[in-house]
Protein backbone atom coordinates (compact mmCIF):
# COMPACT_ATOMS: atom_id res chain seq x y z
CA UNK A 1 -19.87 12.08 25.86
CA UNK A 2 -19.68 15.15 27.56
CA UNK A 3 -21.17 18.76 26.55
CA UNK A 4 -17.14 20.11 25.64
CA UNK A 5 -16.57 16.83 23.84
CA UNK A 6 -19.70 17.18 22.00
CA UNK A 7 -18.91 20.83 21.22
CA UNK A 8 -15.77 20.06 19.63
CA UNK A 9 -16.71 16.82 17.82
CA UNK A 10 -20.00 19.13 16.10
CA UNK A 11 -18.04 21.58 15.41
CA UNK A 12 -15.44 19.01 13.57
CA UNK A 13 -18.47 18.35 11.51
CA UNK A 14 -19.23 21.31 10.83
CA UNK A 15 -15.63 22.23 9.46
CA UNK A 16 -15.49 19.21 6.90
CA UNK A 17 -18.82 20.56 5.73
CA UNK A 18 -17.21 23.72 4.78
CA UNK A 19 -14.18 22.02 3.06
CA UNK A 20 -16.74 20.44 0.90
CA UNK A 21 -15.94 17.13 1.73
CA UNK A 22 -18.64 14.57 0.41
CA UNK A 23 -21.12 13.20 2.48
CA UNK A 24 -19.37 9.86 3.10
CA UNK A 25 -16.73 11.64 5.02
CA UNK A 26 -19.21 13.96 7.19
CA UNK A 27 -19.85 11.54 10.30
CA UNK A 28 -18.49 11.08 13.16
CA UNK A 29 -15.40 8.93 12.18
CA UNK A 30 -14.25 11.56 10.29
CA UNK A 31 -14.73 14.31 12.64
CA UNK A 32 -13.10 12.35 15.16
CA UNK A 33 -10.25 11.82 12.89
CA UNK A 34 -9.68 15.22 12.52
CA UNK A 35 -9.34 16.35 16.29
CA UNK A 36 -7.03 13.87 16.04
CA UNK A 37 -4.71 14.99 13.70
CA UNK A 38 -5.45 18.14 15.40
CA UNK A 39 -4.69 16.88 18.88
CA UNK A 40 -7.94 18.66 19.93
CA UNK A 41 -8.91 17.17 23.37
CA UNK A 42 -11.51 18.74 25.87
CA UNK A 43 -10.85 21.93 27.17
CA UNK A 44 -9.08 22.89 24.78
CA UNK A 45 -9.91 24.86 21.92
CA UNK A 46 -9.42 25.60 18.07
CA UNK A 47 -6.99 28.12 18.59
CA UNK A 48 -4.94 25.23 20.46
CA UNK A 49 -5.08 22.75 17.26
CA UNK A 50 -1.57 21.04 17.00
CA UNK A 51 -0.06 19.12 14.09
CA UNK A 52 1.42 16.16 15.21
CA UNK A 53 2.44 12.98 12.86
CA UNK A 54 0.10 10.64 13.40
CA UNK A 55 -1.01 6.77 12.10
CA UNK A 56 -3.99 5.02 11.92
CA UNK A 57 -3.67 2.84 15.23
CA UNK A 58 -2.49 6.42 17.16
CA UNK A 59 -6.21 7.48 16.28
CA UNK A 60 -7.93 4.73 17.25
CA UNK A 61 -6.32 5.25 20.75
CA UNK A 62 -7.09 9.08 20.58
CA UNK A 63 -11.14 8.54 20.05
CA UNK A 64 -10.85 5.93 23.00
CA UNK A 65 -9.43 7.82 25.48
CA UNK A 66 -10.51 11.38 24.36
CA UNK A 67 -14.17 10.85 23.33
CA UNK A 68 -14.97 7.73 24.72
CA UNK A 69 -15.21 5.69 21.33
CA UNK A 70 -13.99 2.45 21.33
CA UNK A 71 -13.27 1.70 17.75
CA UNK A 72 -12.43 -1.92 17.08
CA UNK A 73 -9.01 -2.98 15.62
CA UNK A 74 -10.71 -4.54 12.32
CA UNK A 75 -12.09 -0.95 11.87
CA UNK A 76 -8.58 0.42 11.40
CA UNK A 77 -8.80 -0.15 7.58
CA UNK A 78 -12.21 1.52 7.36
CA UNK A 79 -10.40 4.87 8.88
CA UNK A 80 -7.45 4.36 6.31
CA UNK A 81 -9.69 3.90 3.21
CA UNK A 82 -12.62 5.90 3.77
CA UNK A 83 -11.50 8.85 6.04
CA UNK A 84 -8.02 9.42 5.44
CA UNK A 85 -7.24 8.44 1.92
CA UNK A 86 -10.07 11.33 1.26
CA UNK A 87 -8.36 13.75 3.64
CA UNK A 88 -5.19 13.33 1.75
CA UNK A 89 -6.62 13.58 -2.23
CA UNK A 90 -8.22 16.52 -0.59
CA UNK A 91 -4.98 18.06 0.20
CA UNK A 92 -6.28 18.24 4.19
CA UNK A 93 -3.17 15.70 4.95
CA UNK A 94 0.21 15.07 4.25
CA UNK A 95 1.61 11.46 3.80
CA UNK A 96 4.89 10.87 6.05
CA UNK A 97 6.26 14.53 6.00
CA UNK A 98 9.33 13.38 7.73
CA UNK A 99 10.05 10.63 4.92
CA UNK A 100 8.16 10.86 1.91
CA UNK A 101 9.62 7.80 0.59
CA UNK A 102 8.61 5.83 3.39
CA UNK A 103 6.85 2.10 2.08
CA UNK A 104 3.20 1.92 2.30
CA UNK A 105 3.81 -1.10 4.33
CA UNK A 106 6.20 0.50 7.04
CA UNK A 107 4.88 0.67 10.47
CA UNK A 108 5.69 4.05 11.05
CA UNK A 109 3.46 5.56 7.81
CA UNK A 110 1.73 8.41 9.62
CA UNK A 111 -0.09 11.58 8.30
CA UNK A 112 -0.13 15.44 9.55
CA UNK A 113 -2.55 18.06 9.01
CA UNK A 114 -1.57 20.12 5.71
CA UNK A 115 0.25 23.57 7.25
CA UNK A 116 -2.44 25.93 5.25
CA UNK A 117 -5.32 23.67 6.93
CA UNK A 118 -3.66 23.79 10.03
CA UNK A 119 -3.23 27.85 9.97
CA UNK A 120 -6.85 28.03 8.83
CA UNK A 121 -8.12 26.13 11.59
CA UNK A 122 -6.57 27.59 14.60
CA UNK A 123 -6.13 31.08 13.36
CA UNK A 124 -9.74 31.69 11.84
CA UNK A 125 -12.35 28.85 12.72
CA UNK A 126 -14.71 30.49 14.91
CA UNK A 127 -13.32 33.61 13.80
CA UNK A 128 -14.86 36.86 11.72
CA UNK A 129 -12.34 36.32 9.39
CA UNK A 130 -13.51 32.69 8.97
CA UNK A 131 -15.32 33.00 6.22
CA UNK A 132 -13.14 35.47 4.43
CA UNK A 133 -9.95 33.82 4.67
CA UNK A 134 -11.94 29.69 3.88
CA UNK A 135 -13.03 31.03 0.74
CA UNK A 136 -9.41 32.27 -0.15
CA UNK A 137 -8.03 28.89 0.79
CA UNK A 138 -11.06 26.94 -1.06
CA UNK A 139 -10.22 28.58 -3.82
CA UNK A 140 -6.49 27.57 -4.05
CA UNK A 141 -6.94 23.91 -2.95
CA UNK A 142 -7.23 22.71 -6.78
CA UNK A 143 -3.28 23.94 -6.70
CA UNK A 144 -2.67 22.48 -3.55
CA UNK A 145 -4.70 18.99 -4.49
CA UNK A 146 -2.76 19.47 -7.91
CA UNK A 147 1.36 19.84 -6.52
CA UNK A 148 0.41 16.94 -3.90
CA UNK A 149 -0.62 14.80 -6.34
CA UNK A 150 2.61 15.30 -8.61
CA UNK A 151 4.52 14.97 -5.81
CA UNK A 152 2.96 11.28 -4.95
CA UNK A 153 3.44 10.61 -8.83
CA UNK A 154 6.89 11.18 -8.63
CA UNK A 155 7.74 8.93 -5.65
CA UNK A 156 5.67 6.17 -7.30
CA UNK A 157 7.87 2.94 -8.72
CA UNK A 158 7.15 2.34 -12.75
CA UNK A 159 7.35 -1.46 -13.78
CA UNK A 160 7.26 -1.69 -17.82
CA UNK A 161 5.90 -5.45 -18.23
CA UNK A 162 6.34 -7.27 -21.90
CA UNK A 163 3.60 -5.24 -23.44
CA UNK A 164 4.22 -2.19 -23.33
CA UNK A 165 2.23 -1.67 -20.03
CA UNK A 166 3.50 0.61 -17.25
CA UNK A 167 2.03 -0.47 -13.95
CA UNK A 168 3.15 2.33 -11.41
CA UNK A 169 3.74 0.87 -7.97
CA UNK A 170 4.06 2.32 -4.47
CA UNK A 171 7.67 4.06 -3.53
CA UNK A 172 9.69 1.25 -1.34
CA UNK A 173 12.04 -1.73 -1.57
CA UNK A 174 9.38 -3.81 -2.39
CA UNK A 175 8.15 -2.33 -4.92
CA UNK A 176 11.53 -1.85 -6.97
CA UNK A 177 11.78 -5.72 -6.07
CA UNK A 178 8.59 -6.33 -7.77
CA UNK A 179 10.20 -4.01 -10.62
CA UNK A 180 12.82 -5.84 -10.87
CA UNK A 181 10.91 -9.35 -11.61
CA UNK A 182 8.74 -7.95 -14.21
CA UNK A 183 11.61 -5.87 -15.71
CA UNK A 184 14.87 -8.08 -15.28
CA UNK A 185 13.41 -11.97 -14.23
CA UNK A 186 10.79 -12.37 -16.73
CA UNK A 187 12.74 -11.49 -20.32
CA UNK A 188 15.01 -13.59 -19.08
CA UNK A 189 13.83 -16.90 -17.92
CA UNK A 190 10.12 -16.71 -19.17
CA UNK A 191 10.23 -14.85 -22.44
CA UNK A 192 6.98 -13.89 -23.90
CA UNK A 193 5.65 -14.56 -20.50
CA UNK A 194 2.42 -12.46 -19.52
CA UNK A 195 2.08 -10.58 -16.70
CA UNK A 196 -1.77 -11.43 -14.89
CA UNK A 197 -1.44 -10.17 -11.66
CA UNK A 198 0.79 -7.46 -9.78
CA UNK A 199 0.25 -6.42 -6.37
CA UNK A 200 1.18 -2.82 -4.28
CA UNK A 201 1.96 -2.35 -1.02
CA UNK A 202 -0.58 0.59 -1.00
CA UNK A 203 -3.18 -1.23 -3.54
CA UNK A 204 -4.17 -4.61 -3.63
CA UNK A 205 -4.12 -4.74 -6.89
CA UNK A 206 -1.30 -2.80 -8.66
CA UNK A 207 -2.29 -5.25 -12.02
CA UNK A 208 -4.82 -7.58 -12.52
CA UNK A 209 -5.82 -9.07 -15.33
CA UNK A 210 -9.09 -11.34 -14.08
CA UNK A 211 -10.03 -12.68 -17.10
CA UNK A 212 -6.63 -13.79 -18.38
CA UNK A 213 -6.61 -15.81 -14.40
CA UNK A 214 -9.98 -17.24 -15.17
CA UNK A 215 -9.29 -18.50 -18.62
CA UNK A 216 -6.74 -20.35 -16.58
CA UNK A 217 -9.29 -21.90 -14.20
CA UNK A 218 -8.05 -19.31 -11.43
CA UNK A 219 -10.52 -17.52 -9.49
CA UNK A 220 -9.10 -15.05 -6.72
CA UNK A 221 -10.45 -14.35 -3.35
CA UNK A 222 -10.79 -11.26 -3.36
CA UNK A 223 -9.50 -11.44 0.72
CA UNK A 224 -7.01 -14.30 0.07
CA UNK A 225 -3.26 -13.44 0.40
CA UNK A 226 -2.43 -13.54 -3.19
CA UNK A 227 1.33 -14.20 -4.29
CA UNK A 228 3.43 -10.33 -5.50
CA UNK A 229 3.36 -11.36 -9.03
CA UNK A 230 1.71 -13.80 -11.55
CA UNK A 231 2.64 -14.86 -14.61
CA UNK A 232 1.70 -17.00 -17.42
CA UNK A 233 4.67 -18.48 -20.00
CA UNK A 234 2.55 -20.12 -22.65
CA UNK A 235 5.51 -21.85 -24.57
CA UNK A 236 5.42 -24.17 -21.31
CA UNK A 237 1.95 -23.49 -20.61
CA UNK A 238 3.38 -22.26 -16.73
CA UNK A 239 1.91 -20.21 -14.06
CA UNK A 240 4.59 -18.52 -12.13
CA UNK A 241 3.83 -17.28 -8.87
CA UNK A 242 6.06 -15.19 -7.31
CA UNK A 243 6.80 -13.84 -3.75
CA UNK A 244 8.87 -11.07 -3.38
CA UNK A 245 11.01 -10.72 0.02
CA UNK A 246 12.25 -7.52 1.73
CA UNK A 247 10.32 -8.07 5.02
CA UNK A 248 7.74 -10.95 4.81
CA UNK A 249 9.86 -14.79 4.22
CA UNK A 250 9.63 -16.94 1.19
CA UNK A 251 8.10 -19.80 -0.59
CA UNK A 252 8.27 -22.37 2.37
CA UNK A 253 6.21 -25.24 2.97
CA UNK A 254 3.13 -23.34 4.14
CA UNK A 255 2.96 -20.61 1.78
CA UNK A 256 3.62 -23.31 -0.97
CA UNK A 257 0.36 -25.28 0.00
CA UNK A 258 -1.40 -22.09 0.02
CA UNK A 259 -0.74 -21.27 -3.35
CA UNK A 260 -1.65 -24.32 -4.73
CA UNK A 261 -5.11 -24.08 -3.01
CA UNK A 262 -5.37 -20.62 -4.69
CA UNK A 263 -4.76 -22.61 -7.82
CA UNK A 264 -6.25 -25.77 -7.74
CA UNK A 265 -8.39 -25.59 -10.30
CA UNK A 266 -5.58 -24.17 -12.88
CA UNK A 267 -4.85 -25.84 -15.90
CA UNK A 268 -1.49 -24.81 -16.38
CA UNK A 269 1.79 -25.99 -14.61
CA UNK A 270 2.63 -24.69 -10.97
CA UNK A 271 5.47 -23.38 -10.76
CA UNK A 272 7.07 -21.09 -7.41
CA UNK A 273 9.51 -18.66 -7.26
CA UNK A 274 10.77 -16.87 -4.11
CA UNK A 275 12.51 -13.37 -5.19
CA UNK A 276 15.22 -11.84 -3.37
CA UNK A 277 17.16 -8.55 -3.82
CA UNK A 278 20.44 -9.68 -2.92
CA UNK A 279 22.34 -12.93 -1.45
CA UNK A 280 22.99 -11.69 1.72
CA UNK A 281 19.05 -11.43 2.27
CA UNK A 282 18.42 -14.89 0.34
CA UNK A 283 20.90 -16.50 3.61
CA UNK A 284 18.35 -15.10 6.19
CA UNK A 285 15.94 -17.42 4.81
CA UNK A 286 17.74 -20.06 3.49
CA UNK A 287 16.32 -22.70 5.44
CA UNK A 288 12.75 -21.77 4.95
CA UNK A 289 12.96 -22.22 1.37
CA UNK A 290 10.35 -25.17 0.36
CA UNK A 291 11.97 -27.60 -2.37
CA UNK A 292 10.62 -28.04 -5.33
CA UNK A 293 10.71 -24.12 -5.78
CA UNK A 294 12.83 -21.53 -7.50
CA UNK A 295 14.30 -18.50 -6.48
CA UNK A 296 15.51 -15.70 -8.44
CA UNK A 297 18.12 -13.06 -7.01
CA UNK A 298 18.20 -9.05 -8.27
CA UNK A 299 21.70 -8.79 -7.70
CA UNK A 300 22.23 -11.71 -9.89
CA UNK A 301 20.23 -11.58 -12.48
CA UNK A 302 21.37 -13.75 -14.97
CA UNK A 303 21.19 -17.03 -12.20
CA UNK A 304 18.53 -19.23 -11.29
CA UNK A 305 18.82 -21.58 -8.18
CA UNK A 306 16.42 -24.70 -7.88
CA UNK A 307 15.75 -26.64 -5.15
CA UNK A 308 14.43 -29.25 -6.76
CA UNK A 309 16.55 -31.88 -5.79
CA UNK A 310 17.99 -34.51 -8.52
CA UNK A 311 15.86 -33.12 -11.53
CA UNK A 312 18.80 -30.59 -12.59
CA UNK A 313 21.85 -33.14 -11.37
CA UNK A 314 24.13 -32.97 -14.00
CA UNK A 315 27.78 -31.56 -15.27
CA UNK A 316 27.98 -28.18 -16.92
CA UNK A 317 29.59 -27.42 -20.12
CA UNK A 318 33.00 -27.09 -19.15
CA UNK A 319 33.24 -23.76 -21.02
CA UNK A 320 31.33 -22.32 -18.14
């Protein structure tokens, strides 16, 4: 590393020490992450700070090729949760300010320095009005931190399960999918069913009750690729395990043996369901669809389709 890259990456340091940030986020990963969403490159200077959008993978390239850091790909995750996730509850970042609704899963989630941060930086840092004008801005952050967070709140999708509990899941399609299972799927075709496990496209675990899963002789890898929603109908004694499709594909063959390796051990009944939010999507997948499987369609709610072969051969009532 040169003496100008050096410069700039100390003096990154230096900044999230004045912004109070904790000690986990004052290293070099950090610091690094910030030129980035600063687009702060040798020769240039603070009063040249930019504010481009930006995602995780676009800042592993910038340390490469600007500082000479050659951050692995499996370190990608370790930037997301421990640098930026802080820079954002600290009201440094913005989430997607050109679509705040965007899914945590969408490949173009990106971030961009707050517009107060940004105008502190390159107007003041290095500056006699530095400190001055940082204490002015310290001092309003709370409100900043505060409208930010209400603002996240809002976009965030609220699934009411059986008990009362509201489980509030990231904004997206899959989410109000999810929503729609606990909400619409479970009262009808699993009533009194309990909900043990939810997951979020921005948390792994949007719900999770652990013990309930281990009463059941199910204990989760905590880095396994658990199913979108669990749940337990004790007037069958039934696990349901549920995957819920808007990008990923359905119950088939593989993803069936993989859940019943996750629950091997279970004492109840195995049963899958593949979700889908409309028809049209449930034909893109058709024939992926394992047998011996459910799946459930939003649009539809009221309808169940099994491929299970000659267990549900038989005439309907011929009122229906």
């Amino acid at each position: 590393m040169n003496k100008k890259q050096r410069q700039l990456l100390d003096e990154s340091l230096a900044v999230l020490h004045a912004l109070h940030f904790p000690k986990a986020q004052q290293n070099e990963r950090s610091a690094l992450t910030l030129l980035a969403l600063l687009n702060l490159t040798p020769p240039k200077t603070w009063r040249d700070a930019e504010n481009p959008m930006i995602g995780i993978r676009a800042v592993l390239d910038f340390c490469r090729a600007n500082y000479g850091k050659p951050y692995a790909e499996n370190t990608r995750e370790t930037f997301r949760r421990q640098t930026m996730h802080q820079f954002v509850a600290a009201g440094l970042v913005v989430e997607n300010p050109d679509n705040p609704q965007r899914p945590t899963n969408s490949p173009k989630w990106c971030y961009q320095i707050e517009p107060g941060a940004l105008r502190l930086l390159r107007e003041h840092y290095r500056m006699k009005t530095w400190a001055k004008v940082l204490a002015g801005y310290l001092k309003k952050r709370e409100d900043l931190i505060s409208r930010y967070a209400r603002a996240r709140k809002m976009r965030m999708v609220p699934a009411t399960m059986a008990e009362g509990v509201v489980v509030q899941l990231s904004a997206g399609k899959h989410s109000r999918l999810i929503k729609e299972i606990i909400e619409e799927f479970a009262p009808r075709f699993i009533p009194g069913g309990r909900v043990l496990y939810v997951g979020d496209t921005g948390e792994k675990f949007g719900y999770f009750d652990e013990t309930g899963l281990h009463s059941l002789g199910v204990t989760v890898d905590l880095h396994g690729k658990m199913p979108d929603v669990i749940f337990y109908y004790p007037a069958s004694n039934w696990l349901v395990l549920v995957e819920a499709v808007t990008s990923h594909g359905p119950v088939d063959g593989k993803r069936r043996a993989e859940l019943a390796r996750l629950c091997k051990d279970c004492s109840a009944g195995l049963v899958y369901l593949t979700a889908f939010a409309t028809r049209s999507e449930m034909a893109r997948y058709l024939g992926e669809i394992s047998w011996e499987t459910e799946v459930w369609v939003a649009e539809a709610p009221t309808h169940m389709i099994h491929f299970n072969g000659v267990r549900f051969l038989g005439p309907y009532d011929k009122s229906n």
